[in-house]
PDB file of N, CA and C in Angstrom:
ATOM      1  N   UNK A   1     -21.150  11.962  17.727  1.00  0.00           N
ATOM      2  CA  UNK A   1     -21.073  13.376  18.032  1.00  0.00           C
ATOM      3  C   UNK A   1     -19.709  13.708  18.604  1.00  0.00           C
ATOM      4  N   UNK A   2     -19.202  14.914  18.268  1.00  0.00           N
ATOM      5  CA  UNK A   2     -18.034  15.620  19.192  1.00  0.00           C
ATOM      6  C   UNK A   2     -17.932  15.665  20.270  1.00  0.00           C
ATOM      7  N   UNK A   3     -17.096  15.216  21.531  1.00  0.00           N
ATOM      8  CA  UNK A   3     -17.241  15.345  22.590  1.00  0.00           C
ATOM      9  C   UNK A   3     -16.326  15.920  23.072  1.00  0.00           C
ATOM     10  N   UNK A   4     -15.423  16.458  21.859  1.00  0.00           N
ATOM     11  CA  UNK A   4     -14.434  17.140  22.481  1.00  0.00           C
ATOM     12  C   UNK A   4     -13.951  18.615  22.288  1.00  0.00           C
ATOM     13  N   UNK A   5     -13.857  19.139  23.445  1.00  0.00           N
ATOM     14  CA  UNK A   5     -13.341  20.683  22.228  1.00  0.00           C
ATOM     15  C   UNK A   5     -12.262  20.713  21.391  1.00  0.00           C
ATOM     16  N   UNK A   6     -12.380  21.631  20.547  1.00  0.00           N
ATOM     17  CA  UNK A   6     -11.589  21.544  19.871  1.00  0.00           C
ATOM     18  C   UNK A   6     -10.538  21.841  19.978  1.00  0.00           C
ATOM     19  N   UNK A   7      -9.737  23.347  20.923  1.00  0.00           N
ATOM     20  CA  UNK A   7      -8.500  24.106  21.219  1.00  0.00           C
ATOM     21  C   UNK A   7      -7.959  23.230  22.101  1.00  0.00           C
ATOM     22  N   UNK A   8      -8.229  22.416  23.446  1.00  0.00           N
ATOM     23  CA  UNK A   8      -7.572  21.691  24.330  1.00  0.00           C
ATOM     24  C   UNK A   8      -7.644  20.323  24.036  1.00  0.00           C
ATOM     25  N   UNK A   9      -8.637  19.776  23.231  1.00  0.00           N
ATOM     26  CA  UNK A   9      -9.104  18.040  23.430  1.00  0.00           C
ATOM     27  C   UNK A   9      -9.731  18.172  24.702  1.00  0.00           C
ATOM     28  N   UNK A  10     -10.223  18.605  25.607  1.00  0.00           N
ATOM     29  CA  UNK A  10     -10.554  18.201  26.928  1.00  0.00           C
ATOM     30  C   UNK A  10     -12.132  17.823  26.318  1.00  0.00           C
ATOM     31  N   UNK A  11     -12.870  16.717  27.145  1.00  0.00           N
ATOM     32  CA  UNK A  11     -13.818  16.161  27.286  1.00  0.00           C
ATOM     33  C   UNK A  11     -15.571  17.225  28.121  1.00  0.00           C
ATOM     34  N   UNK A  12     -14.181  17.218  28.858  1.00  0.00           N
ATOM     35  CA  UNK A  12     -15.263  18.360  30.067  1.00  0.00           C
ATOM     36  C   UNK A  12     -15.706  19.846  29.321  1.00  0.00           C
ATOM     37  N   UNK A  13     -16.966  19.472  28.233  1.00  0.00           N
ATOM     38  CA  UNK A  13     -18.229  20.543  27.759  1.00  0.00           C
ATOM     39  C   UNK A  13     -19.228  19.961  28.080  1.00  0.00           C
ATOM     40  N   UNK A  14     -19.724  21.825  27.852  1.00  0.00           N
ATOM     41  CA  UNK A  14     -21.554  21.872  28.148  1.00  0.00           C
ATOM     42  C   UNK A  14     -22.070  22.505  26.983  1.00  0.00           C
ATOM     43  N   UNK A  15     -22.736  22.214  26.190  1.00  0.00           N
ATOM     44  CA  UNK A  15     -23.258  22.466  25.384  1.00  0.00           C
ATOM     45  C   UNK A  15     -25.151  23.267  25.553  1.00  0.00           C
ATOM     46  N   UNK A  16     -25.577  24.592  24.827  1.00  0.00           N
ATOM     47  CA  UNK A  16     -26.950  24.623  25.074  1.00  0.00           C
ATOM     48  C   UNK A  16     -27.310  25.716  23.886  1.00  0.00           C
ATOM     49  N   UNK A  17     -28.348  24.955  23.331  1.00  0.00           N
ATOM     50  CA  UNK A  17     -28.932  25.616  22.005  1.00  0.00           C
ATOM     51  C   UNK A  17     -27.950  25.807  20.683  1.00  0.00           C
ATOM     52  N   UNK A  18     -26.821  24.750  20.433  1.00  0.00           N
ATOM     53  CA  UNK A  18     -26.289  24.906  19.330  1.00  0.00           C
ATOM     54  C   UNK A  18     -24.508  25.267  19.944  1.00  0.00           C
ATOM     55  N   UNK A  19     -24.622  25.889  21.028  1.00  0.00           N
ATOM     56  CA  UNK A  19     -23.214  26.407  21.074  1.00  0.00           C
ATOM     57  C   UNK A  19     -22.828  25.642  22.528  1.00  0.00           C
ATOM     58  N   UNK A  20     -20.959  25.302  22.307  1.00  0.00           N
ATOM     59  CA  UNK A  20     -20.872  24.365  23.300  1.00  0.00           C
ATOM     60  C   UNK A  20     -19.607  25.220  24.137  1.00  0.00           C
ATOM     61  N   UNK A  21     -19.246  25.148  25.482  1.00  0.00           N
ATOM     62  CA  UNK A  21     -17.863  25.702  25.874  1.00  0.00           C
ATOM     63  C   UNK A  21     -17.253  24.770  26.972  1.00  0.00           C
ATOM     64  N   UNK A  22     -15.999  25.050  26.515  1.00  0.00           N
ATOM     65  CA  UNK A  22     -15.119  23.839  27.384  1.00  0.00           C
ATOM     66  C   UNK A  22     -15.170  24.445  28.678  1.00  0.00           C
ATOM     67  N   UNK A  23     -15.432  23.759  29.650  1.00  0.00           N
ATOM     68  CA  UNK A  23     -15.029  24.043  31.258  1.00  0.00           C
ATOM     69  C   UNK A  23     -13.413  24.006  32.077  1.00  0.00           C
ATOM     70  N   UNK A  24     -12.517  23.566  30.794  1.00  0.00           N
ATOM     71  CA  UNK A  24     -11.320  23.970  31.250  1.00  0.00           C
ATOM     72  C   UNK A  24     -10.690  24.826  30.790  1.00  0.00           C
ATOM     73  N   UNK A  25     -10.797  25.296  29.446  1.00  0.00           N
ATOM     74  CA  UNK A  25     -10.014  26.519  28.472  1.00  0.00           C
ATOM     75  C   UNK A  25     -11.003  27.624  28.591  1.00  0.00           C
ATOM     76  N   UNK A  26     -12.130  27.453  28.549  1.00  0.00           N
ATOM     77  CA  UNK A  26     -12.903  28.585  28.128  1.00  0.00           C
ATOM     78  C   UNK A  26     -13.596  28.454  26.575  1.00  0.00           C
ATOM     79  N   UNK A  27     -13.248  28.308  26.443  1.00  0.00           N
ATOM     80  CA  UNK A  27     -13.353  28.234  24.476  1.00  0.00           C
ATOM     81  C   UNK A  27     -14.641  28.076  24.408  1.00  0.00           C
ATOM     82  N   UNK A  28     -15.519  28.359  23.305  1.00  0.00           N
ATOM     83  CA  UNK A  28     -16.992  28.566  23.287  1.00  0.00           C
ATOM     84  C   UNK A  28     -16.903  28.049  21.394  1.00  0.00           C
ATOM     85  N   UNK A  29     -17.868  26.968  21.404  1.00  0.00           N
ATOM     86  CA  UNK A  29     -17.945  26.956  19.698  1.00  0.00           C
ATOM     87  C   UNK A  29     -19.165  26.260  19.330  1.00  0.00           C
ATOM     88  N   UNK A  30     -19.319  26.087  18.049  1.00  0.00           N
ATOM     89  CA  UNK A  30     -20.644  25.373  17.654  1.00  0.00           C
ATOM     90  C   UNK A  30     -20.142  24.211  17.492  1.00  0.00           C
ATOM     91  N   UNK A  31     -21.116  22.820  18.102  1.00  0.00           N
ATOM     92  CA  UNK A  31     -21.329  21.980  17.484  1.00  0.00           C
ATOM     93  C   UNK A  31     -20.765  21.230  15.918  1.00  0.00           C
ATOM     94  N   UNK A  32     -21.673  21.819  15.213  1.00  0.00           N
ATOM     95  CA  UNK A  32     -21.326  21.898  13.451  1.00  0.00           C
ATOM     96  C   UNK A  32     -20.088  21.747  13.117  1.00  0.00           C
ATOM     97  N   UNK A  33     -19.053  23.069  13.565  1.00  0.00           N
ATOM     98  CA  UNK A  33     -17.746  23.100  13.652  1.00  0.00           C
ATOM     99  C   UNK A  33     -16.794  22.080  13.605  1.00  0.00           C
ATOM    100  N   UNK A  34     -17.156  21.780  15.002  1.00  0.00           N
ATOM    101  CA  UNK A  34     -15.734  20.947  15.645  1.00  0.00           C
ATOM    102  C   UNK A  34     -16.063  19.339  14.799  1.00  0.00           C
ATOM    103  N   UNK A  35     -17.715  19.283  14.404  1.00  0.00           N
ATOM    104  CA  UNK A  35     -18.524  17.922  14.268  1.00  0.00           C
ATOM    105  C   UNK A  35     -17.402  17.682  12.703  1.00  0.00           C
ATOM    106  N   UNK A  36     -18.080  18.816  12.197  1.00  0.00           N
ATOM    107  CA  UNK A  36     -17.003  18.507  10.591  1.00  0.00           C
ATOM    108  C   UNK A  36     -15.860  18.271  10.380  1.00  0.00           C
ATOM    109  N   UNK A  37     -15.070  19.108  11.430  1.00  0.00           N
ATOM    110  CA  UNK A  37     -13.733  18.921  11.897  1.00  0.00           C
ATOM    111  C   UNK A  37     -12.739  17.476  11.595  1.00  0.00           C
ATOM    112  N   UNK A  38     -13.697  17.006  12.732  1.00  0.00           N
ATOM    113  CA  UNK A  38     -13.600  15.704  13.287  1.00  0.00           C
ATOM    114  C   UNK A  38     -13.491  14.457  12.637  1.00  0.00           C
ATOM    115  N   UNK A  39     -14.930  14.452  11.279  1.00  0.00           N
ATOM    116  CA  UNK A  39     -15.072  13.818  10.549  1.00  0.00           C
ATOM    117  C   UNK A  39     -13.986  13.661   9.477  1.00  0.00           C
ATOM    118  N   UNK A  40     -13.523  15.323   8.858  1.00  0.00           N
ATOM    119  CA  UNK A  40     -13.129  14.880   7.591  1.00  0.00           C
ATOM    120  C   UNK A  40     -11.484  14.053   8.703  1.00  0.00           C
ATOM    121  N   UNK A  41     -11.192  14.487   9.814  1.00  0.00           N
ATOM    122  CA  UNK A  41      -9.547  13.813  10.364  1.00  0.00           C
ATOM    123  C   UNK A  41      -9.737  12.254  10.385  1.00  0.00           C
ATOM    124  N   UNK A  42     -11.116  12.019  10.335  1.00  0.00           N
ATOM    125  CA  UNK A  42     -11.442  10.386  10.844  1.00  0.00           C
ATOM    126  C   UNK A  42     -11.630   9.715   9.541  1.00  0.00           C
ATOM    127  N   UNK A  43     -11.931  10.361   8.263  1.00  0.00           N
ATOM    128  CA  UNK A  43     -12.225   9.775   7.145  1.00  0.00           C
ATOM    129  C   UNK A  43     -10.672   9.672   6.444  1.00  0.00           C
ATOM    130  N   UNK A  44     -10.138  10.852   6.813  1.00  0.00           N
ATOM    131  CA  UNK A  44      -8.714  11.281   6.137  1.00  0.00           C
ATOM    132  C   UNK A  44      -7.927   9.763   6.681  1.00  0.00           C
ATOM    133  N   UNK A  45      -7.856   9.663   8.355  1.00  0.00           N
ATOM    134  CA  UNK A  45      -7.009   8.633   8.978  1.00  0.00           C
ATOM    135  C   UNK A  45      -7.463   7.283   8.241  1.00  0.00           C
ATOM    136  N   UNK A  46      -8.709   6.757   8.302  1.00  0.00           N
ATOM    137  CA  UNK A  46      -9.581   5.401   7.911  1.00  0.00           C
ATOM    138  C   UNK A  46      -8.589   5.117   5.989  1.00  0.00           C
ATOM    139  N   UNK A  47      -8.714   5.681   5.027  1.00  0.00           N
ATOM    140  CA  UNK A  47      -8.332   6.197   3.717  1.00  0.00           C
ATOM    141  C   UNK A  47      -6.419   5.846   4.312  1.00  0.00           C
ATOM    142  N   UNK A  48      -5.823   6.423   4.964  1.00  0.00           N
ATOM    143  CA  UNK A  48      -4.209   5.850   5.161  1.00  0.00           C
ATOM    144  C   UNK A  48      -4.433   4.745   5.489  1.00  0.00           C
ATOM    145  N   UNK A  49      -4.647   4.103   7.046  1.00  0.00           N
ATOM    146  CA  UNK A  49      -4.799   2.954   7.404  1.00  0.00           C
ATOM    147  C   UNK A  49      -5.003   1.674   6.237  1.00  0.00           C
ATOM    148  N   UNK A  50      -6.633   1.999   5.677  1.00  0.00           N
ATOM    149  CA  UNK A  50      -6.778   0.904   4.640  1.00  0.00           C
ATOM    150  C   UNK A  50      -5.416   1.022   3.151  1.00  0.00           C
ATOM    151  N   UNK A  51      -4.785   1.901   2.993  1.00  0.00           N
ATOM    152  CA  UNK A  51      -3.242   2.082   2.233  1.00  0.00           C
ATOM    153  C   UNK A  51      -2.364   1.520   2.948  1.00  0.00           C
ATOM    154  N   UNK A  52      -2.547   1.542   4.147  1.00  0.00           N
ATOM    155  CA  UNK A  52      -1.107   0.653   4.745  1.00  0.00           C
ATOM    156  C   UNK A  52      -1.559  -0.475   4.857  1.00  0.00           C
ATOM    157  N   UNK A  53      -2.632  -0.597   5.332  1.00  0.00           N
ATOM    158  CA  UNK A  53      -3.389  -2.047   5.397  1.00  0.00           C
ATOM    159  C   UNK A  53      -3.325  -3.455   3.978  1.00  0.00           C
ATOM    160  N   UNK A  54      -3.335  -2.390   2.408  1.00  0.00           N
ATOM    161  CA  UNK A  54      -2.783  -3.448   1.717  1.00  0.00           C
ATOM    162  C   UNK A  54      -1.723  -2.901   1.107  1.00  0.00           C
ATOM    163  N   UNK A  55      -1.280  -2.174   1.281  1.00  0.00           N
ATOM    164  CA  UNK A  55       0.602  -2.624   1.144  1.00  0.00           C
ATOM    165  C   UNK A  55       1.315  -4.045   2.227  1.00  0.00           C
ATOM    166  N   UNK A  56       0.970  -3.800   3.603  1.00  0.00           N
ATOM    167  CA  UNK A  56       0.791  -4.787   3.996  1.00  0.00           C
ATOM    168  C   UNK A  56       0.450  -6.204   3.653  1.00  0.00           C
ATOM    169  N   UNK A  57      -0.912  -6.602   3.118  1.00  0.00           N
ATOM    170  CA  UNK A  57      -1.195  -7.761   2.290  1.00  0.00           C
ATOM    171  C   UNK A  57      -0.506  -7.616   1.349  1.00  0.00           C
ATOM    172  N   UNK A  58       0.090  -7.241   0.662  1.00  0.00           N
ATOM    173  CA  UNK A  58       0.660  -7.119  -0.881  1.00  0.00           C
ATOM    174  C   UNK A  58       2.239  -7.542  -0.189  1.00  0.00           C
ATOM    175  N   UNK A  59       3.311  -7.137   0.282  1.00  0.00           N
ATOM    176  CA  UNK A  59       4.096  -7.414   0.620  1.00  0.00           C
ATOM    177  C   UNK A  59       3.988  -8.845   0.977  1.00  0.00           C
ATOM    178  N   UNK A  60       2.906  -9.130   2.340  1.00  0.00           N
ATOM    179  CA  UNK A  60       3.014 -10.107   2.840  1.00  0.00           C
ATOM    180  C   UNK A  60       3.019 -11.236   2.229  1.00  0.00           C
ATOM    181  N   UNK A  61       2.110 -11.015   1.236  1.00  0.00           N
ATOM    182  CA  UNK A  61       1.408 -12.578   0.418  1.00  0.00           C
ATOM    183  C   UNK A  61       2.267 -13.165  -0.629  1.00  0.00           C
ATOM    184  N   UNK A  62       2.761 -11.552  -1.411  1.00  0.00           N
ATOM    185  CA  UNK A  62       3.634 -11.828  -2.571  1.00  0.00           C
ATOM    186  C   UNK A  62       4.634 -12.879  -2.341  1.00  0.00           C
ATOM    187  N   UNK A  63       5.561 -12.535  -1.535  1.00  0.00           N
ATOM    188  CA  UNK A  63       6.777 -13.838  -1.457  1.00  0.00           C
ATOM    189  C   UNK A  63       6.532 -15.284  -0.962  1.00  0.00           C
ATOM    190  N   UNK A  64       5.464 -15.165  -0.430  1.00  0.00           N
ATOM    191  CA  UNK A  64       4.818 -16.581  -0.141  1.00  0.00           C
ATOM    192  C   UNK A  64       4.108 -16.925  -1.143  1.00  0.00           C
ATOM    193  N   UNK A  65       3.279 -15.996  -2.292  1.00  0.00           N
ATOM    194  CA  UNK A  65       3.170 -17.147  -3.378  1.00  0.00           C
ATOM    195  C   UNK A  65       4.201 -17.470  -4.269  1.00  0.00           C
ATOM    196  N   UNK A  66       5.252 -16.435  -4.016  1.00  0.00           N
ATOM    197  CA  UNK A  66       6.469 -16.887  -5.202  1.00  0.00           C
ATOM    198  C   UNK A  66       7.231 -18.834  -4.661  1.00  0.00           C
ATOM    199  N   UNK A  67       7.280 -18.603  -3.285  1.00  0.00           N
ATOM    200  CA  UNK A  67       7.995 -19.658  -2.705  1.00  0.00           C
ATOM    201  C   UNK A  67       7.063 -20.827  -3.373  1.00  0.00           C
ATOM    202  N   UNK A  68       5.724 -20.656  -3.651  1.00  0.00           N
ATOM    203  CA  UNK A  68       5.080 -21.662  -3.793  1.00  0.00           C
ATOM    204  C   UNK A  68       5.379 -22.215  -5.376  1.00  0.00           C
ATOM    205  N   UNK A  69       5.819 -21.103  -6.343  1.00  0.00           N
ATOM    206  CA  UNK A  69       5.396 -20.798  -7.856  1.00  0.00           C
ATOM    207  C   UNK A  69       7.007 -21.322  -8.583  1.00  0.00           C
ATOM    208  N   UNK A  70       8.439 -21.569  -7.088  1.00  0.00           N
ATOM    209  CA  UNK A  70       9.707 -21.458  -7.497  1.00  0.00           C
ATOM    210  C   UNK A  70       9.433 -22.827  -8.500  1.00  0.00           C
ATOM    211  N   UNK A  71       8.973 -24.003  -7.784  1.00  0.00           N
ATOM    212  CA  UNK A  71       9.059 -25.247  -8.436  1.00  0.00           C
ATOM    213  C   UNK A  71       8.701 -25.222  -9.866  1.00  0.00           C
ATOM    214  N   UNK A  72       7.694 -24.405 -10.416  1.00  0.00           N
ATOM    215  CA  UNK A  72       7.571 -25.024 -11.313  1.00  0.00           C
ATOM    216  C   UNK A  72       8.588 -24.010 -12.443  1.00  0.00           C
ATOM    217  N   UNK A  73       9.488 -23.253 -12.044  1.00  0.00           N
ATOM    218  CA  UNK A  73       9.983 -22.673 -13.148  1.00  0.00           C
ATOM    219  C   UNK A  73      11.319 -23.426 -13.414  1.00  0.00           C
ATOM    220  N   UNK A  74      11.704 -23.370 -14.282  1.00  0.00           N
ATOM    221  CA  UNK A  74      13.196 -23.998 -14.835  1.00  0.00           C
ATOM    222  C   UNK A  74      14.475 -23.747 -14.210  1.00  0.00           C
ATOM    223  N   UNK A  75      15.301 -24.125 -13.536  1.00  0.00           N
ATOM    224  CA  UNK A  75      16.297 -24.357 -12.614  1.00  0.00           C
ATOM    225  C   UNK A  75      17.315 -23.037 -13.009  1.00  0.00           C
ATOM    226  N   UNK A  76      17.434 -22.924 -14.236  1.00  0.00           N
ATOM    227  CA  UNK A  76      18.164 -21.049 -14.316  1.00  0.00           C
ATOM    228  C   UNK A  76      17.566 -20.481 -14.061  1.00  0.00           C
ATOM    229  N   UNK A  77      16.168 -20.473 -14.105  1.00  0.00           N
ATOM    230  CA  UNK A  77      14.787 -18.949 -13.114  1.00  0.00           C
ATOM    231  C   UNK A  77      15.337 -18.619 -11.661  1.00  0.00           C
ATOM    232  N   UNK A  78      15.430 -20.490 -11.523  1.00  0.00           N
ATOM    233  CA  UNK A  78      14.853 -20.575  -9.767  1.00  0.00           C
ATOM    234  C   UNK A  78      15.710 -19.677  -8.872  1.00  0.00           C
ATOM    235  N   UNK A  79      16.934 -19.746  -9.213  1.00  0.00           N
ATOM    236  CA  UNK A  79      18.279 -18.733  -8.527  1.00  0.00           C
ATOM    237  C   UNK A  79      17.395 -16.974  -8.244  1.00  0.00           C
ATOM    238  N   UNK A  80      17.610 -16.637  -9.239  1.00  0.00           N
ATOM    239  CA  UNK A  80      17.217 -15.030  -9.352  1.00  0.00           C
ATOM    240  C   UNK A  80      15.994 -14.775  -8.429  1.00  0.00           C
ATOM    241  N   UNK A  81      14.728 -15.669  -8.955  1.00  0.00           N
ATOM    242  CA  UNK A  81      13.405 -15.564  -8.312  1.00  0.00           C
ATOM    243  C   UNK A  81      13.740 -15.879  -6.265  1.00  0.00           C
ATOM    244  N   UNK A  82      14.593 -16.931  -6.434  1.00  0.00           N
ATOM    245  CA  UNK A  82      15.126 -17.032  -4.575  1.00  0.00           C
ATOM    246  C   UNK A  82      15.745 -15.747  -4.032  1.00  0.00           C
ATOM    247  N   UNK A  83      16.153 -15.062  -4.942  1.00  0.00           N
ATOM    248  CA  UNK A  83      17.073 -13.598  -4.393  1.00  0.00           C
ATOM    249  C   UNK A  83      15.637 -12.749  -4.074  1.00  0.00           C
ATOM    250  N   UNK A  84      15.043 -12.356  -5.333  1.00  0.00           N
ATOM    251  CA  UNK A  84      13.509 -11.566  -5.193  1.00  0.00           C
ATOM    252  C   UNK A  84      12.792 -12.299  -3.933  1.00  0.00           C
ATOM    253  N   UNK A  85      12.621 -13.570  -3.765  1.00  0.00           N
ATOM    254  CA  UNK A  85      11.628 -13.648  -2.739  1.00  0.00           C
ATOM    255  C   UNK A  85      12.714 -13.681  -1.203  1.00  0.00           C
ATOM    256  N   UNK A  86      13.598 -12.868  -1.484  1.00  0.00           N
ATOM    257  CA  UNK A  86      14.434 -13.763  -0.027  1.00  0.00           C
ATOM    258  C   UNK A  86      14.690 -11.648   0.358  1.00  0.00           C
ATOM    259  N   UNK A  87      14.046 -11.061  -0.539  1.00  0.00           N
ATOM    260  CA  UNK A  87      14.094  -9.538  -0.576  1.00  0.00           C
ATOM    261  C   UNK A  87      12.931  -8.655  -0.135  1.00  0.00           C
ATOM    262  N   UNK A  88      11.794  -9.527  -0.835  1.00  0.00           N
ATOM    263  CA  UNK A  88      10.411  -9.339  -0.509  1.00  0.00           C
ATOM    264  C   UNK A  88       9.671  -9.972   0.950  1.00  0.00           C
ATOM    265  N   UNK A  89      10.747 -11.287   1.590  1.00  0.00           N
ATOM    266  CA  UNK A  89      10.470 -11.288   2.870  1.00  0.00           C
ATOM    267  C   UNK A  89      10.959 -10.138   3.904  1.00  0.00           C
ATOM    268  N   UNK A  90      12.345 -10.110   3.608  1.00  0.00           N
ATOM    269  CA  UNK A  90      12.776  -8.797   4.114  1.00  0.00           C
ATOM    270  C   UNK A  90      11.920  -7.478   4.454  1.00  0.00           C
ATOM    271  N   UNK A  91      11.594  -7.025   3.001  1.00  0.00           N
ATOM    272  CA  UNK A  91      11.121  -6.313   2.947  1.00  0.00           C
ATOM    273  C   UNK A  91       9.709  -5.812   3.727  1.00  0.00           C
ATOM    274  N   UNK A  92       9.171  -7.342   3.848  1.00  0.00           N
ATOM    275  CA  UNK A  92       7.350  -6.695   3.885  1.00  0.00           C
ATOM    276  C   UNK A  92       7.432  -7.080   6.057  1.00  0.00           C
ATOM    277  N   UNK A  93       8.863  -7.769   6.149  1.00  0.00           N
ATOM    278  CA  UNK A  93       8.891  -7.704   7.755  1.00  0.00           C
ATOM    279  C   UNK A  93       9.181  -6.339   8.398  1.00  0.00           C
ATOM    280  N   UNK A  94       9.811  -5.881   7.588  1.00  0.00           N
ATOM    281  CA  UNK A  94      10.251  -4.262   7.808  1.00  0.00           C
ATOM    282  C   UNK A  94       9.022  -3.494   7.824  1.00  0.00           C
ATOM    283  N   UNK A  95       8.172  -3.904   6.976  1.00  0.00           N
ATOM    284  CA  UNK A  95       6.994  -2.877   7.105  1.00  0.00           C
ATOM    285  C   UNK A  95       6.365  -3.368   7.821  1.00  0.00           C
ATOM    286  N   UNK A  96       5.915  -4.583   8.231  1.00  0.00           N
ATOM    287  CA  UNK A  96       5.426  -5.032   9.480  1.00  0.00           C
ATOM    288  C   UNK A  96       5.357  -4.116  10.755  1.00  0.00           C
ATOM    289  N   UNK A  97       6.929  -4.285  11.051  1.00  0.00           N
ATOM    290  CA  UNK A  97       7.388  -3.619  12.523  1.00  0.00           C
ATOM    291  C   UNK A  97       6.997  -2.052  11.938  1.00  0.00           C
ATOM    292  N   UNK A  98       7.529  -1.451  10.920  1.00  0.00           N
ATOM    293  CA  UNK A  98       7.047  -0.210  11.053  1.00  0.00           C
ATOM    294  C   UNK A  98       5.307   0.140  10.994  1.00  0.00           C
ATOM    295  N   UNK A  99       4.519  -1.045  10.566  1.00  0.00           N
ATOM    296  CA  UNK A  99       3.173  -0.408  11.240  1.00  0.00           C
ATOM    297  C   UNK A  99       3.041  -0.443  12.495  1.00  0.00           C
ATOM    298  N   UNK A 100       3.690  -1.537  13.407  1.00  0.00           N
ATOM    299  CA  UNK A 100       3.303  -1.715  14.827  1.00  0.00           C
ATOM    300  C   UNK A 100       3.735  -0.549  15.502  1.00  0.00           C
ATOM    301  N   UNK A 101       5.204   0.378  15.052  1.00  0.00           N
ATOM    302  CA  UNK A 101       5.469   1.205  15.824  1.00  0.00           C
ATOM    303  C   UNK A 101       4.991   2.514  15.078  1.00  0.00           C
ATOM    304  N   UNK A 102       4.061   2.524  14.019  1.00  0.00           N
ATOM    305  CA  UNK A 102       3.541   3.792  13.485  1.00  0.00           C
ATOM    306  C   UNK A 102       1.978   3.545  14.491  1.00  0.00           C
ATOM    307  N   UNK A 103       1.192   2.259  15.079  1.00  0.00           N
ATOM    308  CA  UNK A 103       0.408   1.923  15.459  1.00  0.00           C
ATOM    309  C   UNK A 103       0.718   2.809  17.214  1.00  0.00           C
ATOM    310  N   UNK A 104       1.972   2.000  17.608  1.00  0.00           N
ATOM    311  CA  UNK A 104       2.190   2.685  18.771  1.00  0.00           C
ATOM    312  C   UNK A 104       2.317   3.860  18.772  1.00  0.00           C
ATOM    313  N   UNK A 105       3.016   4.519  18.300  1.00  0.00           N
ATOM    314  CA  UNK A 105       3.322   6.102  18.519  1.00  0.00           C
ATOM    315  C   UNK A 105       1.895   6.940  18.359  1.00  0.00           C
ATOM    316  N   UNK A 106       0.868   6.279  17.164  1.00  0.00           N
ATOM    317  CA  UNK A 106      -0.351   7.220  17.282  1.00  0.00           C
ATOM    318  C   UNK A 106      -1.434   6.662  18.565  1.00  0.00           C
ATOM    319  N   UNK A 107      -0.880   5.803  19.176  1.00  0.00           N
ATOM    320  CA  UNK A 107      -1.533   5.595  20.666  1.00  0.00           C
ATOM    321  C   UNK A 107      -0.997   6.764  21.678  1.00  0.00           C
ATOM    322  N   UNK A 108       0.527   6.339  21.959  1.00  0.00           N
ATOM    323  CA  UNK A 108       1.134   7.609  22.656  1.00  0.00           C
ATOM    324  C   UNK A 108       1.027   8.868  22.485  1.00  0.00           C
ATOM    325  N   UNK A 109       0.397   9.248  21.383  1.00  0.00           N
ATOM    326  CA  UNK A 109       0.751  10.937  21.026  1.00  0.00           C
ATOM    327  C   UNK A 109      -1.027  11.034  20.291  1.00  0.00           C
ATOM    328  N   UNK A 110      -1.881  10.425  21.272  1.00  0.00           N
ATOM    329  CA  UNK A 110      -3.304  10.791  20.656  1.00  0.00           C
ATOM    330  C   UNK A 110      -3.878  11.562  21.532  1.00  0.00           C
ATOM    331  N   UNK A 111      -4.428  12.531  21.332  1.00  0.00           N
ATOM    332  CA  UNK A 111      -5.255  13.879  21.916  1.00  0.00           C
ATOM    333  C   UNK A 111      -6.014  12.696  23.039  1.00  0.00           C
TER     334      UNK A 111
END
């Protein structure tokens, strides 16, 4: 359930017979409202997360199975494929740190 209003985020409502009002803004609303609200922001957020979540695996895994896959290709491959996987580590550490600090900032700046 909603526990929060909707205009301030504040916690502190009373709710009776369907309609609820914050005790610090004033604000008066239904239930229903803020409930749907809420949901589609929590389904919307869950839907990114699991997108960053495997870009993440996909970055991560890829260059570690290439490192595994260099041996068996033919010694003119192996050069080029060491540049790609020495790009794709790069790469998927970069996105690393940028989930931790896309992780932090929606801690700091959450209602």
């Amino acid at each position: 359930m909603s526990s929060r209003c909707p205009r301030c985020g504040s916690g502190n409502i009373i709710g009776y017979m369907g309609e609820w009002e914050c005790m610090d803004c004033g604000y008066k609303f239904k239930l229903s409202t803020s409930h749907t609200i809420s949901k589609k922001v929590s389904s919307r957020e869950r839907v990114l997360v699991r997108r960053l979540v495997m870009i993440a695996a996909v970055l991560v895994v890829s260059p570690w199975l290439l490192i595994l896959l260099i041996p068996l290709f033919p010694y003119e491959i192996r050069l080029p494929i060491g540049g790609v996987v020495a790009i794709l580590l790069i790469a998927s550490g970069l996105y690393i740190l940028l989930l931790i600090l896309y992780a932090i900032l929606r801690l700091a700046f959450k209602k």
